[in-house]
Protein backbone atom coordinates (compact mmCIF):
# COMPACT_ATOMS: atom_id res chain seq x y z
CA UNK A 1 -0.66 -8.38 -10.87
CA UNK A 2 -2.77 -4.79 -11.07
CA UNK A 3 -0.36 -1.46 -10.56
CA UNK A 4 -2.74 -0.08 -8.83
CA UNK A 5 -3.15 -2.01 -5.93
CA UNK A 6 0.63 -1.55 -5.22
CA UNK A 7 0.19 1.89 -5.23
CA UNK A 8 -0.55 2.08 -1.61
CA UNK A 9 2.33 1.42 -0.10
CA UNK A 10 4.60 2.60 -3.05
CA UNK A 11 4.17 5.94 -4.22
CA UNK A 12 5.15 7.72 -0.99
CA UNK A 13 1.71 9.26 -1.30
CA UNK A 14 1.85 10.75 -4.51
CA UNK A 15 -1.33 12.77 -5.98
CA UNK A 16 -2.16 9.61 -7.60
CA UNK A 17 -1.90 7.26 -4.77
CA UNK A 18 -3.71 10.23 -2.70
CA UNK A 19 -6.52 10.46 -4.88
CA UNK A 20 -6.13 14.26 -4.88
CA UNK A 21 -9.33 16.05 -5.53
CA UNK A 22 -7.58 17.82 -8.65
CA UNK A 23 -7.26 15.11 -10.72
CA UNK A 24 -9.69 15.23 -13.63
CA UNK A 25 -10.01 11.61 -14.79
CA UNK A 26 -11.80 10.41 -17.69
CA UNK A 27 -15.43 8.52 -17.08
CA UNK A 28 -14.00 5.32 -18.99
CA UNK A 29 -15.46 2.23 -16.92
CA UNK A 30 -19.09 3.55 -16.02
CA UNK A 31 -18.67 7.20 -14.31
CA UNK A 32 -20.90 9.59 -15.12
CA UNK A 33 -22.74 6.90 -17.22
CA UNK A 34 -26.71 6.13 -17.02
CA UNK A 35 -28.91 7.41 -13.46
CA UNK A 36 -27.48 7.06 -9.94
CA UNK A 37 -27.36 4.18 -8.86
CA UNK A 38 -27.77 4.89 -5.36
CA UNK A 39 -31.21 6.45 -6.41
CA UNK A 40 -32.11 3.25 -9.01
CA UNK A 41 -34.50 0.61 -7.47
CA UNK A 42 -33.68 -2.80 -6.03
CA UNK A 43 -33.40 -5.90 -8.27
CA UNK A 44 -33.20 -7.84 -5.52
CA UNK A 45 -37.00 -6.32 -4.12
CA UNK A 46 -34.62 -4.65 -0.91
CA UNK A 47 -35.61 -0.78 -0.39
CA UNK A 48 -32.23 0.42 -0.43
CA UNK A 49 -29.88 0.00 -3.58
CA UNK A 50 -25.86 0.35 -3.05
CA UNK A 51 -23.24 0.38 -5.25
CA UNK A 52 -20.18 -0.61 -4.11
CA UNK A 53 -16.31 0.24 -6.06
CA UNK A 54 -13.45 -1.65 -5.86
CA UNK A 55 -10.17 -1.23 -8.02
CA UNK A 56 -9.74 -4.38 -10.40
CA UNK A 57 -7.21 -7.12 -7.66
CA UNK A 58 -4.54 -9.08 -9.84
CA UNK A 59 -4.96 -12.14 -7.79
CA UNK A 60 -7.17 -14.55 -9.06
CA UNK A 61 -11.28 -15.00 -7.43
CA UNK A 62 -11.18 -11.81 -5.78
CA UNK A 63 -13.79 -10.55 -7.75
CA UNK A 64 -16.13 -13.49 -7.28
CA UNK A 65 -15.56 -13.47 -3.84
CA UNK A 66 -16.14 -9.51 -3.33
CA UNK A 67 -19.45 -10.39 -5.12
CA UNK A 68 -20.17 -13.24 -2.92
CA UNK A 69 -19.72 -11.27 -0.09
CA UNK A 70 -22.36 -8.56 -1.36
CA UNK A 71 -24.65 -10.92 -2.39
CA UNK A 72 -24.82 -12.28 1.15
CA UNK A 73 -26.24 -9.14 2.68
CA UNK A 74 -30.12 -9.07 3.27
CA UNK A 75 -30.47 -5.10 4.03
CA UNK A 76 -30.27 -3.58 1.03
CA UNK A 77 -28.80 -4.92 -2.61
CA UNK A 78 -25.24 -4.02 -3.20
CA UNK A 79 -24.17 -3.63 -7.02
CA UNK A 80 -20.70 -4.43 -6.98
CA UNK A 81 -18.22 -2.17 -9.42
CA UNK A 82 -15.24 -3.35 -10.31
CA UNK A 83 -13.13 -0.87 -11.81
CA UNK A 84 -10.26 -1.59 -14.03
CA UNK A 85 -7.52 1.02 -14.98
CA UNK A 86 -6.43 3.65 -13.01
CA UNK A 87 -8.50 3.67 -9.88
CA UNK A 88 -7.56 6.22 -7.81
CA UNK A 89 -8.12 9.07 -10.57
CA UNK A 90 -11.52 7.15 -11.63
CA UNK A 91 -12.12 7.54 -8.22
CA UNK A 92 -11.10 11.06 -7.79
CA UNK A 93 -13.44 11.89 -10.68
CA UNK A 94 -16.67 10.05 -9.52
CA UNK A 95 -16.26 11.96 -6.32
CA UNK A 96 -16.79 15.55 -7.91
CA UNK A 97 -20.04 14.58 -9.84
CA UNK A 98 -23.54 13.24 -8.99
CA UNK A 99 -22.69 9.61 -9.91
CA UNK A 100 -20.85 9.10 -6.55
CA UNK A 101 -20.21 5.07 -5.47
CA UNK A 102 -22.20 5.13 -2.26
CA UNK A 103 -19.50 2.79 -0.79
CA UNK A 104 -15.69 2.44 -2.09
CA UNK A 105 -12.64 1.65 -1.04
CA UNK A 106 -9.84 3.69 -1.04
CA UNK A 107 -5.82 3.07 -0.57
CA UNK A 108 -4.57 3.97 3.03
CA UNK A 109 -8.21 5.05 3.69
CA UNK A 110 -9.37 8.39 2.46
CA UNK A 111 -6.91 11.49 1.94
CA UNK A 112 -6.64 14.37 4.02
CA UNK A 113 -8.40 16.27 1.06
CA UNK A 114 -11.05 13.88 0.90
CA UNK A 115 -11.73 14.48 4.25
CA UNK A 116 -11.24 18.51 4.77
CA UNK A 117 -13.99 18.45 1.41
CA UNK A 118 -16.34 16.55 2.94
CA UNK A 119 -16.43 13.70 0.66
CA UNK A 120 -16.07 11.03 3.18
CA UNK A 121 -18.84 9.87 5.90
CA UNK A 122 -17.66 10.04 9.63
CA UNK A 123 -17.28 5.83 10.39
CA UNK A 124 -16.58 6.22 14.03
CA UNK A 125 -20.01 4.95 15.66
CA UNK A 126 -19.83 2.36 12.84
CA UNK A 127 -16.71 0.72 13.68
CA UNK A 128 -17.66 1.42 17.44
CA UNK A 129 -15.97 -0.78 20.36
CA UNK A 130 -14.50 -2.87 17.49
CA UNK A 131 -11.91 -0.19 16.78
CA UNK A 132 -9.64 -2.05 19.19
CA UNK A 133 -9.43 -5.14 17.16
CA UNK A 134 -7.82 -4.25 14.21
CA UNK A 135 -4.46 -2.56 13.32
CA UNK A 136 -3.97 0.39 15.75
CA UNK A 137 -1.31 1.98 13.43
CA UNK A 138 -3.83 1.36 10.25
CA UNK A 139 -6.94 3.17 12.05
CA UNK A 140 -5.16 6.18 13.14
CA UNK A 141 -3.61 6.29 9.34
CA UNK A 142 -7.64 6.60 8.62
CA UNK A 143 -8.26 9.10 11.40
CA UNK A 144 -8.35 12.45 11.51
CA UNK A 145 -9.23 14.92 14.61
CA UNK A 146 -10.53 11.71 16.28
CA UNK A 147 -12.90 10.57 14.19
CA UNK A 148 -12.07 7.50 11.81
CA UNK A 149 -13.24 8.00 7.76
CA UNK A 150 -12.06 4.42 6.58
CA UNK A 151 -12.31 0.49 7.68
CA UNK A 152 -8.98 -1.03 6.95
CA UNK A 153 -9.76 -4.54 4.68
CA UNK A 154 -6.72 -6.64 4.47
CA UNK A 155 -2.89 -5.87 5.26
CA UNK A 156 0.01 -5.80 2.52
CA UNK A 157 3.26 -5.52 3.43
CA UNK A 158 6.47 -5.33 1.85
CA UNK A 159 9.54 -8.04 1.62
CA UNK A 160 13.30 -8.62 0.89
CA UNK A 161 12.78 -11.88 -0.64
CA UNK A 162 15.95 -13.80 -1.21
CA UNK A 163 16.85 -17.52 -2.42
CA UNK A 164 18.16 -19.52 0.56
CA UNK A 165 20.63 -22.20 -2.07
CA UNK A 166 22.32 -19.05 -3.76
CA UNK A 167 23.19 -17.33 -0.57
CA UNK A 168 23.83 -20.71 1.12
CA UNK A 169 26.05 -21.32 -1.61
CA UNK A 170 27.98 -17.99 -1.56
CA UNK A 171 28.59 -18.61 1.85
CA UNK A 172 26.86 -15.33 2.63
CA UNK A 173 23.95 -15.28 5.91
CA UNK A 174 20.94 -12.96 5.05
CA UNK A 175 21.43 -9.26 4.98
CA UNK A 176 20.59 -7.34 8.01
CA UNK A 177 22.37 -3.75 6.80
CA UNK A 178 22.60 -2.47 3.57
CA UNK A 179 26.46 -2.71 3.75
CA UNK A 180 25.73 -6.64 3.76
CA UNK A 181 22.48 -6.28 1.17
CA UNK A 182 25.15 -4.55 -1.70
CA UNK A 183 28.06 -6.80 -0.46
CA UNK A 184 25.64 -9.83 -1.21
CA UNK A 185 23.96 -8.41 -4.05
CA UNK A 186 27.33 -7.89 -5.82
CA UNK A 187 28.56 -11.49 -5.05
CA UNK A 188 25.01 -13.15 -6.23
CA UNK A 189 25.02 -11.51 -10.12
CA UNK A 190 25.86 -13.83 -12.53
CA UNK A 191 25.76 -12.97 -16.26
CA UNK A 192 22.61 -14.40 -16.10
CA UNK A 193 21.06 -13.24 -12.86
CA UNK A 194 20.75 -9.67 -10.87
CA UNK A 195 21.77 -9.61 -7.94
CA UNK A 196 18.74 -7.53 -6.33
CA UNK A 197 15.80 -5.99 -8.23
CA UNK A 198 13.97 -3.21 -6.81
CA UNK A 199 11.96 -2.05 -9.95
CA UNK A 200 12.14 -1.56 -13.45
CA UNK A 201 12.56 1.63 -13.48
CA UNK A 202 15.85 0.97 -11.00
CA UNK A 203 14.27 2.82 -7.78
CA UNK A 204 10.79 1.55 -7.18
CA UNK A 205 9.08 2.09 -3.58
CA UNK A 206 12.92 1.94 -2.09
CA UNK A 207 12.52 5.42 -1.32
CA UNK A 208 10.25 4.67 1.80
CA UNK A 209 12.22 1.54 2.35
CA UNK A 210 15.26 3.88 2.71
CA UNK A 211 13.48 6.33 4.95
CA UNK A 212 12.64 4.13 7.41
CA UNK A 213 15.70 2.12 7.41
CA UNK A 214 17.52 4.99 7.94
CA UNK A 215 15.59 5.96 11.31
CA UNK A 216 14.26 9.19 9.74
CA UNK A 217 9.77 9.80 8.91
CA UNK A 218 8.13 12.23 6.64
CA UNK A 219 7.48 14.79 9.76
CA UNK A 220 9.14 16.20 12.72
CA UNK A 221 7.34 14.28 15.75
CA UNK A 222 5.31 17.82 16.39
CA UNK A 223 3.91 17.36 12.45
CA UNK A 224 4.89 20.61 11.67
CA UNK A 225 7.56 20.28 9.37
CA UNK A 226 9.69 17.71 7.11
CA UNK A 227 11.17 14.78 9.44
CA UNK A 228 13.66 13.82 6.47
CA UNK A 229 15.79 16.46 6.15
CA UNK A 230 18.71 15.08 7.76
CA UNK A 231 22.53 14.00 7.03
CA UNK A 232 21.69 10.32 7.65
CA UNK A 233 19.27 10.19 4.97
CA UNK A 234 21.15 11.89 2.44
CA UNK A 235 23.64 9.21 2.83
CA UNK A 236 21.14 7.07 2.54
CA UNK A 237 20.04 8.01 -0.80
CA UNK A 238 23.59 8.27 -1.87
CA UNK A 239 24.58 5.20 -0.81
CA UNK A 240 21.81 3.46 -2.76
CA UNK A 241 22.59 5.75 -5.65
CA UNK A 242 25.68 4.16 -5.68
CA UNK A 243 24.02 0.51 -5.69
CA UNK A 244 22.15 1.75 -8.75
CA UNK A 245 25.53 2.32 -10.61
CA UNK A 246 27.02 -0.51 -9.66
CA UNK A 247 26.03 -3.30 -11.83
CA UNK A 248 24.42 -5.40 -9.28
CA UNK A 249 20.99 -4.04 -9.50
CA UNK A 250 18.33 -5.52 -12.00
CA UNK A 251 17.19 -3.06 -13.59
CA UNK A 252 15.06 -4.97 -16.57
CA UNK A 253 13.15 -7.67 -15.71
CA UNK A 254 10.30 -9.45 -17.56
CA UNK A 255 7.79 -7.75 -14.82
CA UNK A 256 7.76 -5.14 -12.04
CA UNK A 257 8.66 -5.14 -8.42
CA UNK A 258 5.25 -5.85 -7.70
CA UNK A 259 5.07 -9.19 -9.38
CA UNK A 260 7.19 -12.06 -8.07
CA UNK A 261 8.25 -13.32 -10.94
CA UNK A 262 11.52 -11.76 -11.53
CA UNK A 263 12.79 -13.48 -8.18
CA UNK A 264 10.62 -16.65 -9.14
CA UNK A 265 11.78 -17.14 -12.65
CA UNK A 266 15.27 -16.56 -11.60
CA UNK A 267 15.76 -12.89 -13.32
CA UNK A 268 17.70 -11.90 -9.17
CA UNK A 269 19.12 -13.87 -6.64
CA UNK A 270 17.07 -10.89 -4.29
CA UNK A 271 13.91 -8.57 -4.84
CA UNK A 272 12.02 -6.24 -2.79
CA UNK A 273 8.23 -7.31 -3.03
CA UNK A 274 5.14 -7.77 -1.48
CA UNK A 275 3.54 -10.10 0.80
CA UNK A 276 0.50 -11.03 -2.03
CA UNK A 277 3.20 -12.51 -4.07
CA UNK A 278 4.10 -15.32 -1.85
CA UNK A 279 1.54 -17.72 -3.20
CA UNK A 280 2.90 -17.19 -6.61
CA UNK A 281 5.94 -17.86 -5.32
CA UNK A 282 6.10 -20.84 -3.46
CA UNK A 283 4.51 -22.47 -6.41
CA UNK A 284 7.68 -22.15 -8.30
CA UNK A 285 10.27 -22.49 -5.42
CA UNK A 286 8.80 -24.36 -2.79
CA UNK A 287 10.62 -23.55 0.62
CA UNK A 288 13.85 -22.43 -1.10
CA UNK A 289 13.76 -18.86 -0.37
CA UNK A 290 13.74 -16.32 2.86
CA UNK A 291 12.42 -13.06 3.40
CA UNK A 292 13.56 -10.31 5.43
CA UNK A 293 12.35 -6.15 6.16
CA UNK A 294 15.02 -4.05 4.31
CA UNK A 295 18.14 -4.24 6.57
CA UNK A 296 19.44 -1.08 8.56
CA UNK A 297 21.00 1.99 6.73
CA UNK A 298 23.94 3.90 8.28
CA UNK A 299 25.04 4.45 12.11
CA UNK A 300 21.19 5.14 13.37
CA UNK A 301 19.55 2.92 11.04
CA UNK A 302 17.76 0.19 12.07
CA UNK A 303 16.07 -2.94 9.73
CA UNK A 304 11.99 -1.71 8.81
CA UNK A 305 9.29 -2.51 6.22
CA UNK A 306 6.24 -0.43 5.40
CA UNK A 307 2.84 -1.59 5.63
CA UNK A 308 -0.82 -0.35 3.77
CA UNK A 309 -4.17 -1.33 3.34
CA UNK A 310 -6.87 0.03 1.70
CA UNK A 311 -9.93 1.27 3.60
CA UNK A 312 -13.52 1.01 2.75
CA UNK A 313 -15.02 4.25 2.77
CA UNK A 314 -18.53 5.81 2.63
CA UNK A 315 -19.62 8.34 0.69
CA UNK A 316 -20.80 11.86 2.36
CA UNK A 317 -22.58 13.18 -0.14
CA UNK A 318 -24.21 9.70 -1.27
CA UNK A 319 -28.29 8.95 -1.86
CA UNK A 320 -27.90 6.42 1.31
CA UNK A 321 -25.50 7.40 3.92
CA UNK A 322 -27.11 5.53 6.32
CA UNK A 323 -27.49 2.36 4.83
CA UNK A 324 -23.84 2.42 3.50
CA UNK A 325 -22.38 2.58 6.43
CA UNK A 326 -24.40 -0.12 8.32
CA UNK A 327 -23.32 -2.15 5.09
CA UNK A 328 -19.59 -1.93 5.75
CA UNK A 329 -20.20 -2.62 9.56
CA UNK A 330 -21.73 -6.10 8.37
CA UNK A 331 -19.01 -6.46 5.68
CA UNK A 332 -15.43 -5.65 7.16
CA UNK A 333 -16.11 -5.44 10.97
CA UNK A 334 -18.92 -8.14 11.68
CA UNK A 335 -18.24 -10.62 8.70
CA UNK A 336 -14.81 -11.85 10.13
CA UNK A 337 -15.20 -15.46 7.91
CA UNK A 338 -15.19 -13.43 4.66
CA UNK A 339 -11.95 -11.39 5.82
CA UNK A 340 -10.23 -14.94 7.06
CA UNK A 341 -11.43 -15.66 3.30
CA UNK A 342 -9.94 -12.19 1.56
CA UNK A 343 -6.85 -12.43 3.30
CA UNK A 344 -6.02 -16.17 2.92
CA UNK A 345 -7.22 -17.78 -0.58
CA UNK A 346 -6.53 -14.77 -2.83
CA UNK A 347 -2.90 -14.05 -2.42
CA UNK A 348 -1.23 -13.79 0.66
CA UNK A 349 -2.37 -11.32 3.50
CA UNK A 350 -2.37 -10.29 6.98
CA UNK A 351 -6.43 -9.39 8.35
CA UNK A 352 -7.07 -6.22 9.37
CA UNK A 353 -8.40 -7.32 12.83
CA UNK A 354 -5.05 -9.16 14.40
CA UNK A 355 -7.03 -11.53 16.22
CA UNK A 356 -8.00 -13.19 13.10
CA UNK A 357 -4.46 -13.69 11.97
CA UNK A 358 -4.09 -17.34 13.67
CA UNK A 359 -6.83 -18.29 11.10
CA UNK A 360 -5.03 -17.91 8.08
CA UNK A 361 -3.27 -20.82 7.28
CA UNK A 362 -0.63 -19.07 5.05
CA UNK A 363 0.69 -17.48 7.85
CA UNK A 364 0.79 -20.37 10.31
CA UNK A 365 4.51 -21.82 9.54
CA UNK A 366 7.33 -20.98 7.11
CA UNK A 367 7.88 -17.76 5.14
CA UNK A 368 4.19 -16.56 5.67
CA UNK A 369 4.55 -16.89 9.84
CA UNK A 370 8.23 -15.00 9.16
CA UNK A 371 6.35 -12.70 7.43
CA UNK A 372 3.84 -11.91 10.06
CA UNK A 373 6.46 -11.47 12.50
CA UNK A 374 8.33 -9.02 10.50
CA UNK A 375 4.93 -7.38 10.53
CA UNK A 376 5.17 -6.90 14.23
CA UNK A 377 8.42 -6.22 14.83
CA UNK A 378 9.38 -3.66 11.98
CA UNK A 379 6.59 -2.74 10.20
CA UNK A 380 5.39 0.90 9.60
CA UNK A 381 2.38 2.45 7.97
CA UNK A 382 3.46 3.67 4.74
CA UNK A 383 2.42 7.19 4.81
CA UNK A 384 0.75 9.55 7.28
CA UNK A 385 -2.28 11.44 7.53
CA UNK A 386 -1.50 14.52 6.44
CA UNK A 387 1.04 13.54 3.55
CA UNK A 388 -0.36 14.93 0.71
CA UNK A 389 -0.39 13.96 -2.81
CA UNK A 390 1.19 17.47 -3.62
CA UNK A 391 4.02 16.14 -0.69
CA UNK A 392 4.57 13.27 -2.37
CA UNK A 393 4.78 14.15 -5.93
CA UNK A 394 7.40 16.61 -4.81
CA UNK A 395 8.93 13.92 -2.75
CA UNK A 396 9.18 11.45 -5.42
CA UNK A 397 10.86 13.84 -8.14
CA UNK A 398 13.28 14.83 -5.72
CA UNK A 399 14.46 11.23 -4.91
CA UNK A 400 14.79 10.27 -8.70
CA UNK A 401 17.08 13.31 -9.35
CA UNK A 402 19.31 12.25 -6.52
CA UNK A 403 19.28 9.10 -8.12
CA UNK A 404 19.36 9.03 -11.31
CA UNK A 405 21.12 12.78 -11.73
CA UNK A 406 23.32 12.84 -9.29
CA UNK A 407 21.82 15.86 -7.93
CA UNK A 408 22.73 17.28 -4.50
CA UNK A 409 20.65 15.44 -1.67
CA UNK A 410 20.41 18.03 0.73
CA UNK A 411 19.39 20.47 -1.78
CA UNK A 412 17.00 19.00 -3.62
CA UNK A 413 15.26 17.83 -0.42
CA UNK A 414 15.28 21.31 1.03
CA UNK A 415 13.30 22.63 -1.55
CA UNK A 416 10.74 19.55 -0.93
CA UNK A 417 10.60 20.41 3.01
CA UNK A 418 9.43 24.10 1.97
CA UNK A 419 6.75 22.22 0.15
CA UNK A 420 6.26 20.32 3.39
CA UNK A 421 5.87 23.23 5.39
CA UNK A 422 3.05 25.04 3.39
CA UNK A 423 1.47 21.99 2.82
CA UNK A 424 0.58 21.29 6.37
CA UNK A 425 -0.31 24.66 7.17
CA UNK A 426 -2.60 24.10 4.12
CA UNK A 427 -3.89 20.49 5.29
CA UNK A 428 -4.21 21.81 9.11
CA UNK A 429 -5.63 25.43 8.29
């Protein structure tokens, strides 16, 4: 499993998971290294040469299919990059300099400071009447003032997952508020077994889990100011601070949230996970487990899951503008076999373009057609628009002092909403 491609729907937008301009990453993994190659001639005897970044995916033939996909194109010849490491700041880096990826993809599409610096090509004509096929929520997380900067290529998701025997067993049905999620989480540890596990670092992407759940967003509804800074999510951070005392939590396990294995190998009776670890999972336990969004927190609260995808993306400032973008029209709008393909055999995935969703087999019956429905029904992009990485890092350091040091909830989020404030008069000025 690769860190990176979690990112997206974990980090609450964090300047990592934004790919904020500022970051000053190394040129380990080809930046900055040899000629452009947007400007270097075609191996392939095309006229146009394209180079094409993706971040290295942890599930297994998603690099020969990528290439595959490339190598099917008869417009131009696409080099395909695949980047190990931390992508988003390798990303970040290649962006400032002359070596720029002509097309790339990007988590949640581009960031608001991709766009205001003019990094990012304007993909509006190339997505064109098509726009209306795929995600709604997902293109207007790529949009800004109307105009759309990023395709979305596959849907991940997030999951309670929890084993049907052990619950069944306990006598317990399957949590649908977090009163029920600690009550059952308490009753499932064993000496040998957590009873949820959420990350190893005892917090993970709950945060956004928690916002949600909690019927609260990052902004007021006019975007002007923080949308979190309310009673009912204080509680809500308090009440899963007191979770994280408690014993039942997992807070070791032999991977991270991210992975399925904890809840595979039998480390917790319940983790919060992703959707791309279902494969993995079934393998091990067959049909003996369930999965749920996160249930409801406190009197307003009602049961949610948060959603991401990552967004191909064309370069502005790149040798062949033109060309790139016709090339992601072909790739992640036209080409709907190859995203029936990415979505279904390398992990487990929802398409972009919902129509296309009755063609993936993994989501047809069982967990996988649960999942999909949870999709629908209380699923929520991740992050806006205009949450910055400066946001989210603030964000972030906040919730862990809450957490893990007790710290006063409506304090230390105050001090985040000022951040909130200047920020979008920053993003919107």
């Amino acid at each position: 499993m690769n860190l990176t491609r979690r990112n997206l729907i974990t980090m609450a937008g964090s300047a990592v998971a934004a790919g904020a301009l500022s970051a000053c990453g190394s040129n380990k993994g080809g930046i900055g290294e040899g000629s452009s190659p947007s400007a270097s001639g075609s191996a392939a005897g095309n006229a146009v040469s394209l180079t094409q970044w993706y971040h290295e995916y942890g599930e297994a033939g998603t690099q020969d299919a990528v290439k595959k996909y490339a190598a099917g194109y008869d417009k131009a010849s696409v080099q395909v990059k695949w980047n190990a490491g931390d992508y988003a700041k390798l990303l970040s880096a290649a962006l400032l300099t002359k070596n720029i990826p002509d097309v790339f993809e990007s988590e949640m599409g581009p960031s608001i400071d991709m766009i205001k610096a003019g990094q990012v090509a304007d993909l509006t004509d190339a997505i064109g009447e098509a726009k209306s096929r795929f995600n709604p929520e997902l293109i207007e997380r790529m949009s800004y003032e109307g105009k759309i900067y990023g395709i979305p290529q596959v849907v991940d998701m997030h999951l309670l997952y929890y084993r049907r025997s052990l619950l069944e067993k306990a006598g317990l049905q399957p949590p649908k508020t977090f009163t029920e999620l600690v009550a059952a989480a308490n009753k499932l540890k064993t000496k040998d077994m957590g009873g949820l596990f959420v990350g190893n670092d005892g917090i993970g992407p709950i945060p956004t889990a928690l916002l949600y759940a909690s019927g609260n967003d990052w902004f007021d509804e006019g975007r002007t100011k923080a949308g979190f800074l309310d009673a009912s999510f204080y509680k809500a951070l308090t009440d899963f601070r007191d979770l994280f005392n408690s014993g039942a939590l997992l807070q070791s396990a032999s991977k991270d949230w991210f992975d399925g294995s904890p809840f595979a190998n039998e480390e917790t009776a319940m983790q919060w996970g992703g959707l791309w670890s279902m494969t993995d999972i079934q393998k091990t336990l067959g049909d003996d487990f369930g999965v749920l969004p996160f249930p409801a927190v406190g009197d307003k609260g009602k049961q949610a899951t948060m959603f991401g995808a990552f967004g191909a993306c064309v370069a502005a400032k790149g040798a062949n503008v033109e060309a790139a973008k016709e090339y992601v029209k072909w790739l992640w709008v036209d080409q709907t076999d190859h995203q029936v393909d990415f979505a279904n055999n390398y992990g487990t995935h929802v398409p972009a373009q919902g129509e296309l969703a009755p063609k993936c087999t993994k989501l047809a019956e069982g967990a996988g057609a649960d999942a999909a429905k949870i999709l629908a029904d209380f699923g929520k992009p991740a992050s806006d628009i205009l949450w910055s990485g400066a946001m989210g890092d603030a964000f972030n350091a906040a919730v862990s002092n809450i957490i893990k040091k007790k710290a006063d909830p409506a304090k230390e989020l105050a001090a985040v909403g000022s951040r909130v404030t200047a920020e979008l008069k920053r993003v919107k000025g």
